[in-house]
N, C-alpha and C. Protein backbone atom coordinates (compact mmCIF):
# COMPACT_ATOMS: atom_id res chain seq x y z
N UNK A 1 6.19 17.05 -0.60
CA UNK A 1 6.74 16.08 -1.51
C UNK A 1 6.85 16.71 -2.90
N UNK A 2 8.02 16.39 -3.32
CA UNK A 2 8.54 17.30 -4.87
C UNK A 2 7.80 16.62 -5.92
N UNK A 3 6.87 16.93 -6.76
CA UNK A 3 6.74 15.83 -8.16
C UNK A 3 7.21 16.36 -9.11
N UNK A 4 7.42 15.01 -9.78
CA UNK A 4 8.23 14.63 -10.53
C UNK A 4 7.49 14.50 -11.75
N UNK A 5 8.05 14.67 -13.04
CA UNK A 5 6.83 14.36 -14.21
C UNK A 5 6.98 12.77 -14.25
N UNK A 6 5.74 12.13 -14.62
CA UNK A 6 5.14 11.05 -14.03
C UNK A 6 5.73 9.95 -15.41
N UNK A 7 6.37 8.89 -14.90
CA UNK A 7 7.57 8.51 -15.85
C UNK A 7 6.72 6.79 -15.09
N UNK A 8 6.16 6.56 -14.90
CA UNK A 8 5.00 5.20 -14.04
C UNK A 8 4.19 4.88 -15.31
N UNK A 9 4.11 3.08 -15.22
CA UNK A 9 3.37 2.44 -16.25
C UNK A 9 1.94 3.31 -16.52
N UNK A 10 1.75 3.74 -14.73
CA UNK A 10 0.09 3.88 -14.90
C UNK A 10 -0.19 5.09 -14.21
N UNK A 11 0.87 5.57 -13.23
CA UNK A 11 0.08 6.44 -12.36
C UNK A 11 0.67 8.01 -13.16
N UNK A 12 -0.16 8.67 -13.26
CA UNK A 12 0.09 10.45 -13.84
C UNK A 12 -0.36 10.47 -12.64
N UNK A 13 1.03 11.48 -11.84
CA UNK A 13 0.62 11.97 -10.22
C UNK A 13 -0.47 13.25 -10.12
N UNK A 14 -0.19 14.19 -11.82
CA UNK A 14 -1.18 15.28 -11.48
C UNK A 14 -2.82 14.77 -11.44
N UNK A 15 -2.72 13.33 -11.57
CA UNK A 15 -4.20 13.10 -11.58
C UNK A 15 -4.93 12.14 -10.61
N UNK A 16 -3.34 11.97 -9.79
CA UNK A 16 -4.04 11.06 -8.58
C UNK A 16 -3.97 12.21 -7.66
N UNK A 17 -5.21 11.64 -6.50
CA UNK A 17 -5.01 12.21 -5.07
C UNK A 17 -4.07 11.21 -4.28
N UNK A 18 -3.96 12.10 -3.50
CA UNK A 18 -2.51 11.93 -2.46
C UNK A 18 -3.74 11.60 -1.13
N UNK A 19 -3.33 10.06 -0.41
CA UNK A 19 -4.57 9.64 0.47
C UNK A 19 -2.96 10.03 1.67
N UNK A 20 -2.41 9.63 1.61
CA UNK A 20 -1.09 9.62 2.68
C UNK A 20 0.25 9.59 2.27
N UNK A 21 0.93 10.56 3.62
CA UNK A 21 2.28 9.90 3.14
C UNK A 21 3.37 10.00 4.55
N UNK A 22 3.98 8.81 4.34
CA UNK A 22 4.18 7.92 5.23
C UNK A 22 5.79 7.95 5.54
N UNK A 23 6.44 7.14 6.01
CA UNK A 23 7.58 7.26 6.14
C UNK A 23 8.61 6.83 5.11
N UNK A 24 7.74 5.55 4.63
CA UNK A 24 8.43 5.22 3.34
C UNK A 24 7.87 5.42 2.07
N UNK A 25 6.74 5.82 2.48
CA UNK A 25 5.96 5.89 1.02
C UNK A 25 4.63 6.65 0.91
N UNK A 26 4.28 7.08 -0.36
CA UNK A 26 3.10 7.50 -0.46
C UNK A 26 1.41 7.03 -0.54
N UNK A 27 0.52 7.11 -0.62
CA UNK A 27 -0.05 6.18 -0.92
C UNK A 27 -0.73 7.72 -1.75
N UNK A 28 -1.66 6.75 -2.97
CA UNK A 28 -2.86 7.62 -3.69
C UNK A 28 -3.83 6.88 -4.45
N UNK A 29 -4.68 7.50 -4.62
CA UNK A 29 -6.29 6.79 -4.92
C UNK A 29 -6.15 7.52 -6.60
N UNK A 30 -6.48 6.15 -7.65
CA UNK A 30 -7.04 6.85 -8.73
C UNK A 30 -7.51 6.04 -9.65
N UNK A 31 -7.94 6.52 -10.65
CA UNK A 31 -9.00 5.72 -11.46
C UNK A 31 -7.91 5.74 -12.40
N UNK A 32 -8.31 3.77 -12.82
CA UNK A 32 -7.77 3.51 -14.16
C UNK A 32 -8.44 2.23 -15.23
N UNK A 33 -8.69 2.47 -16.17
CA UNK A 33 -9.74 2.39 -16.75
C UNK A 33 -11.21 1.79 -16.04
N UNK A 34 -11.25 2.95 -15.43
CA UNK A 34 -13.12 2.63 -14.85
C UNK A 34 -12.71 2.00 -13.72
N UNK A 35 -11.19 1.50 -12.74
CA UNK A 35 -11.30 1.20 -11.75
C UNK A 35 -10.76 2.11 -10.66
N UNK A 36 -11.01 2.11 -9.63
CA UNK A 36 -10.40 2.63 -8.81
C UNK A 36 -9.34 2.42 -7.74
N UNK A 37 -8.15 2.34 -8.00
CA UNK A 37 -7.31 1.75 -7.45
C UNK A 37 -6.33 2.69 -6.50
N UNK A 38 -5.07 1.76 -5.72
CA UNK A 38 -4.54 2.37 -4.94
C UNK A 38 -3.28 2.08 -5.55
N UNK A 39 -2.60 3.34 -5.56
CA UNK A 39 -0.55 2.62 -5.52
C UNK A 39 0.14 3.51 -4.01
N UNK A 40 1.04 2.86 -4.48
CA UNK A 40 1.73 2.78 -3.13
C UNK A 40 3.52 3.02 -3.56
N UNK A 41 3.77 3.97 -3.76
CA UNK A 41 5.22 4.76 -4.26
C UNK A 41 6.10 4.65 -3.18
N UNK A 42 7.23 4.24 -3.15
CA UNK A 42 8.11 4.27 -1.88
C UNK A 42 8.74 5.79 -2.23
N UNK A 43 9.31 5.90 -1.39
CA UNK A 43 10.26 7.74 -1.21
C UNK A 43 11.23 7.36 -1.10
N UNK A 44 12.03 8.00 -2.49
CA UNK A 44 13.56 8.19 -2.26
C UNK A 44 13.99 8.70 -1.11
N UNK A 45 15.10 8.50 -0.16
CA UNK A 45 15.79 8.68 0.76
C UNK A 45 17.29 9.46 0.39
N UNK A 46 17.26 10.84 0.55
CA UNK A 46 18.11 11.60 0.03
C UNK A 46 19.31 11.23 0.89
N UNK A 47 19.45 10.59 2.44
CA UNK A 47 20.59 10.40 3.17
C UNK A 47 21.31 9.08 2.76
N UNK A 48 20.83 8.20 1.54
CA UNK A 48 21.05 7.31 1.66
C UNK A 48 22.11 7.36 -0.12
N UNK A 49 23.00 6.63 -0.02
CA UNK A 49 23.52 7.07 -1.33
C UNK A 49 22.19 5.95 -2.18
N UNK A 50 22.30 6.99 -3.58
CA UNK A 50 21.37 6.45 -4.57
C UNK A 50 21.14 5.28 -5.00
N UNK A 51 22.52 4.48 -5.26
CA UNK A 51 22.53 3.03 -5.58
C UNK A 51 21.97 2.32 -4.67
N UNK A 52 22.05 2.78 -3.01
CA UNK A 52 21.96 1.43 -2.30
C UNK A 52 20.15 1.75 -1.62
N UNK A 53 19.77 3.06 -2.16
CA UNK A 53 18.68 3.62 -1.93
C UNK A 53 17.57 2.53 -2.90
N UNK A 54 18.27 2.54 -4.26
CA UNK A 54 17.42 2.15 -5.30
C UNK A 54 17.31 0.68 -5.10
N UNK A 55 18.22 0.10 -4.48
CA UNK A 55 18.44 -1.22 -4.31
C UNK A 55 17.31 -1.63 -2.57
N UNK A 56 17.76 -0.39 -2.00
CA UNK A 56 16.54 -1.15 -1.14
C UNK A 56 15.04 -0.68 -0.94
N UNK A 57 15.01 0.10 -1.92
CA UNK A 57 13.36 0.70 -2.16
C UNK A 57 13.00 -0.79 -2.98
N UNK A 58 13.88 -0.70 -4.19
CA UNK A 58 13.21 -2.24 -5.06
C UNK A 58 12.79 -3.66 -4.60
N UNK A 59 13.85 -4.20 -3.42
CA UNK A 59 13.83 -5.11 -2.61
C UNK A 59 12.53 -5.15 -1.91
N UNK A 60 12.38 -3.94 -1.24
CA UNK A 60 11.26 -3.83 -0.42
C UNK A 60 9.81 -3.84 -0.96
N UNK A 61 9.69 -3.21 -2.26
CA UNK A 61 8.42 -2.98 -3.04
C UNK A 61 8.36 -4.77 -3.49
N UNK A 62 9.50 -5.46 -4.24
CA UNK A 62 9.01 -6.70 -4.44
C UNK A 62 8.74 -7.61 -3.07
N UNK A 63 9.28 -7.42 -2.21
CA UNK A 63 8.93 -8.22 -1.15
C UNK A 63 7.42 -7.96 -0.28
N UNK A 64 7.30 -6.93 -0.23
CA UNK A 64 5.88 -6.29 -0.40
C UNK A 64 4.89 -6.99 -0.68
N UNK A 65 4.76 -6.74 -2.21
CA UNK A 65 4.20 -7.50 -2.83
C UNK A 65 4.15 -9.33 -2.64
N UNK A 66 5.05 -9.77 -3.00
CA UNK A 66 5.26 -11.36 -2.44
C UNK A 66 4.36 -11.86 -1.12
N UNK A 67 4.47 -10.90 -0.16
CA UNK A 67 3.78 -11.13 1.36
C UNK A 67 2.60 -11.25 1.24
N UNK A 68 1.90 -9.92 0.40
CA UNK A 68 0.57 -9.78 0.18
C UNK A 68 0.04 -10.85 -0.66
N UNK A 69 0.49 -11.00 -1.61
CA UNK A 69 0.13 -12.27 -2.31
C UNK A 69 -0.14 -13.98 -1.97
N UNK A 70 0.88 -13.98 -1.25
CA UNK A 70 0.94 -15.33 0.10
C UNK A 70 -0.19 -14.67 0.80
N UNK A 71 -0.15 -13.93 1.41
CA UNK A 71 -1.03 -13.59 2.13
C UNK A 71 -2.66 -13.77 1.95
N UNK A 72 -2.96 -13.16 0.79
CA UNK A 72 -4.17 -13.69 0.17
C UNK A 72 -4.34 -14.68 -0.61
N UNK A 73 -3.38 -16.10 -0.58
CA UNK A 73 -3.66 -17.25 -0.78
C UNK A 73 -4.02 -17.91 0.40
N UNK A 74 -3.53 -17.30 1.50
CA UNK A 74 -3.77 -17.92 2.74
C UNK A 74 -5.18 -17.55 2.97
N UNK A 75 -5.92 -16.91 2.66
CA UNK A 75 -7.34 -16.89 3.01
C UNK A 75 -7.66 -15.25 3.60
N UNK A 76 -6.29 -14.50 4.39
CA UNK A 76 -6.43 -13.10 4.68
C UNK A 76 -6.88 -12.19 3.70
N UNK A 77 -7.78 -11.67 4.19
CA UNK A 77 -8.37 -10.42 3.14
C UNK A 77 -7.31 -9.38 3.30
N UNK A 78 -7.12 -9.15 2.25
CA UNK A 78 -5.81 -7.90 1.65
C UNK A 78 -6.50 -7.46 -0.09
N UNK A 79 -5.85 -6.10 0.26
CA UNK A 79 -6.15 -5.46 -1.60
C UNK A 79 -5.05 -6.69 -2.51
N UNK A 80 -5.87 -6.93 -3.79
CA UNK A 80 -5.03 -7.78 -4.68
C UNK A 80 -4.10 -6.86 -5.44
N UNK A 81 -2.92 -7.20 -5.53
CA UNK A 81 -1.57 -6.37 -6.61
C UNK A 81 -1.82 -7.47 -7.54
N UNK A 82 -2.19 -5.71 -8.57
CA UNK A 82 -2.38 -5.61 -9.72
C UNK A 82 -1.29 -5.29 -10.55
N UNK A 83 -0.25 -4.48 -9.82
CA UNK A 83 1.19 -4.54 -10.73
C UNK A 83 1.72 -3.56 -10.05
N UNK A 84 3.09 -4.70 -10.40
CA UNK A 84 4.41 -4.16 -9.09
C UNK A 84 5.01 -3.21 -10.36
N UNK A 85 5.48 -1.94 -10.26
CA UNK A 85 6.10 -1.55 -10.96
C UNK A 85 7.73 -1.19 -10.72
N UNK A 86 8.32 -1.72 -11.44
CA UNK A 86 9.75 -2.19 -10.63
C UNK A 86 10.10 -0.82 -10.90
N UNK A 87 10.31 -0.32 -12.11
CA UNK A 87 11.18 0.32 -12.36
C UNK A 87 10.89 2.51 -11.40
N UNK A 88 9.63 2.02 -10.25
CA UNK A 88 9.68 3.23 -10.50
C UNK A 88 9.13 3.21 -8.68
N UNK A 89 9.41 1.70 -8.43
CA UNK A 89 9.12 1.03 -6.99
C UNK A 89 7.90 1.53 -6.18
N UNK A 90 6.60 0.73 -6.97
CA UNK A 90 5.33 1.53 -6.86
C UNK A 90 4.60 -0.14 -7.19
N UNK A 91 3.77 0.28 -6.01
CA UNK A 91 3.02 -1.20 -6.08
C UNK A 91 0.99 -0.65 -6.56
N UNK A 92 0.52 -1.56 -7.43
CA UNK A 92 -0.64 -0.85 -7.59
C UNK A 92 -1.42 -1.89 -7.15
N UNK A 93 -2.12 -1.37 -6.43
CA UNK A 93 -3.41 -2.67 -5.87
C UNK A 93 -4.96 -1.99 -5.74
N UNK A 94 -5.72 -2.77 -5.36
CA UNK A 94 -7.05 -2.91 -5.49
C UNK A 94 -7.13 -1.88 -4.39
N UNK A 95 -8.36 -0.43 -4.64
CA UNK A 95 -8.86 -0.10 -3.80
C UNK A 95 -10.16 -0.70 -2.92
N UNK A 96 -9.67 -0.65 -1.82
CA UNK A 96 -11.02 -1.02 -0.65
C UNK A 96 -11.77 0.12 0.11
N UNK A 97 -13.00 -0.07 -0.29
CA UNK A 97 -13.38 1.29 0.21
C UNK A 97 -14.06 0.66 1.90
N UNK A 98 -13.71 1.83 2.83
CA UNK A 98 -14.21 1.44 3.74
C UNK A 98 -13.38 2.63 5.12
N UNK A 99 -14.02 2.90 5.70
CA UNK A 99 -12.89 3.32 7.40
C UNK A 99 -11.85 2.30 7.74
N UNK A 100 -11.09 3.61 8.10
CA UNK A 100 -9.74 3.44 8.79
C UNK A 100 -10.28 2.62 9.77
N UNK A 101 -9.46 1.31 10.08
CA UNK A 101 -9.57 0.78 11.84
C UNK A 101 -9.63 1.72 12.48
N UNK A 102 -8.32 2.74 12.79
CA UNK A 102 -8.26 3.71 13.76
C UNK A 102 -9.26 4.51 14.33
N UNK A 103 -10.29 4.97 12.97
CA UNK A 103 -11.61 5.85 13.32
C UNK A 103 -12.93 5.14 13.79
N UNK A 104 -12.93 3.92 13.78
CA UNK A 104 -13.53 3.08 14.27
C UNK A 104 -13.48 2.20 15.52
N UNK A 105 -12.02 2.10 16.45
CA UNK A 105 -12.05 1.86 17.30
C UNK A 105 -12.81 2.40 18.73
N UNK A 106 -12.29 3.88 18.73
CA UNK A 106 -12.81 4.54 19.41
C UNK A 106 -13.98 5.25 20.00
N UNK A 107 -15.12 4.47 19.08
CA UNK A 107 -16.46 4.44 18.83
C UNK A 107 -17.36 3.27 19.37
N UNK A 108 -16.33 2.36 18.86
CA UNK A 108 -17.02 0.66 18.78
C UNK A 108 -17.25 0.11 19.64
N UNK A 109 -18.77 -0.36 20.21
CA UNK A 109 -19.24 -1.55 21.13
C UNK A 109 -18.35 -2.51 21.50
N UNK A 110 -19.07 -2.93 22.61
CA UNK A 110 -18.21 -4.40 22.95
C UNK A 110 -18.33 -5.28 22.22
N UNK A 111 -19.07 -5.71 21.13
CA UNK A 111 -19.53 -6.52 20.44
C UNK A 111 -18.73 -6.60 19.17
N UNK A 112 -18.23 -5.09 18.55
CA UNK A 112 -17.32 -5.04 17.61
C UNK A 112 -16.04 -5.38 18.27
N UNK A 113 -15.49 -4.74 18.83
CA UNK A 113 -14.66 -5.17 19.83
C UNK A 113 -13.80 -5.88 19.87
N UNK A 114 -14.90 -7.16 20.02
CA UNK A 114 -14.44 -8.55 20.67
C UNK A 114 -14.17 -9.35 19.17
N UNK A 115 -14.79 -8.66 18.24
CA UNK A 115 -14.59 -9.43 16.98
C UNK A 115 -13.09 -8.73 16.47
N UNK A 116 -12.85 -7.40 16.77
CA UNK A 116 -12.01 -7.12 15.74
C UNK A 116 -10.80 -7.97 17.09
N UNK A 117 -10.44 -8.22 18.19
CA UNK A 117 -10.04 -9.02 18.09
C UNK A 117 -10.20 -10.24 17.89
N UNK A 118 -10.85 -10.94 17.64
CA UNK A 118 -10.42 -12.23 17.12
C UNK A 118 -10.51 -12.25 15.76
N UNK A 119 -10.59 -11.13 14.72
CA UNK A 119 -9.85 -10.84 13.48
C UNK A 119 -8.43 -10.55 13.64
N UNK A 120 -8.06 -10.13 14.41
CA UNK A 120 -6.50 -9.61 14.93
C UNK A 120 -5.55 -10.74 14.21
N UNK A 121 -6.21 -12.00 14.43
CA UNK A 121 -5.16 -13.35 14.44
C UNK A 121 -4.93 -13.02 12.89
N UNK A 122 -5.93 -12.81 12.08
CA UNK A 122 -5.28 -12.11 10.68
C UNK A 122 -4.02 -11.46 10.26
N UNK A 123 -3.88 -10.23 11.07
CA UNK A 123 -3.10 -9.66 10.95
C UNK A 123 -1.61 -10.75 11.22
N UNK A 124 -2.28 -10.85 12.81
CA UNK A 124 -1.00 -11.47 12.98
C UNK A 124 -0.36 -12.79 11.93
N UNK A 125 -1.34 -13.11 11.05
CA UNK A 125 -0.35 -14.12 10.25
C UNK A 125 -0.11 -13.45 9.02
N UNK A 126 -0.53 -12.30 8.66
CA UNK A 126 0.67 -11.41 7.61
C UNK A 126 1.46 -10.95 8.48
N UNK A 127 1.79 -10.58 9.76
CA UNK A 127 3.00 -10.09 10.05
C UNK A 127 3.97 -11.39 10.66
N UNK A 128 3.45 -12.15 10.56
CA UNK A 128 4.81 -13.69 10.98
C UNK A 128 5.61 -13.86 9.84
């Protein structure tokens, strides 16, 4: 991934770590004033012409956001957004410290198990 000099309300990239990066986006961990937070940068799409690129990175970062927010009025635990940054389509939210589901499945009792499904129904009502 090319960087760019860091033109973001909040994030200077030479000073965040890079936790992932994804198909649409990056994610990175960094401290800002005394907190430790996450943003979440979408990736320009070089196949896509620029206008309609910029138009649906922006769409997507505010809608993003919107879900998560419903989302944690509904009672689902999700990181809280702390600020959508339009102009640079980068969402900043609350870091949660904790394991990946993934590294934890493959370990876990029947007892965890049976709970993380019937946490599942969570998910499933941020993704309806």
């Amino acid at each position: 991934m090319e960087r760019a000099e860091p033109r973001s309300l909040i994030m200077d990239e030479r000073k965040a770590q890079l936790i992932k990066v994804g198909a649409e986006a990056a994610l990175f961990r960094l401290d800002w004033n005394g907190f430790s937070i996450v943003a979440k940068k979408r990736i320009a799409k070089t196949y896509r012409h620029p206008a309609l690129d910029l138009k649906i990175r922006s769409a997507r970062t505010t809608h993003e956001a919107k879900l998560m927010h419903t989302a944690k009025t509904l009672g689902v635990p999700c990181p809280t957004i702390l600020l959508v940054d339009r102009s640079e389509n980068t969402l900043y939210m609350e870091h949660i410290r904790g394991r990946q589901l993934k590294t934890i499945i493959p370990e876990a009792s029947t007892s965890v198990l049976r709970k993380l499904r019937q946490d599942g129904g969570q998910v499933c009502r941020i993704d309806a």
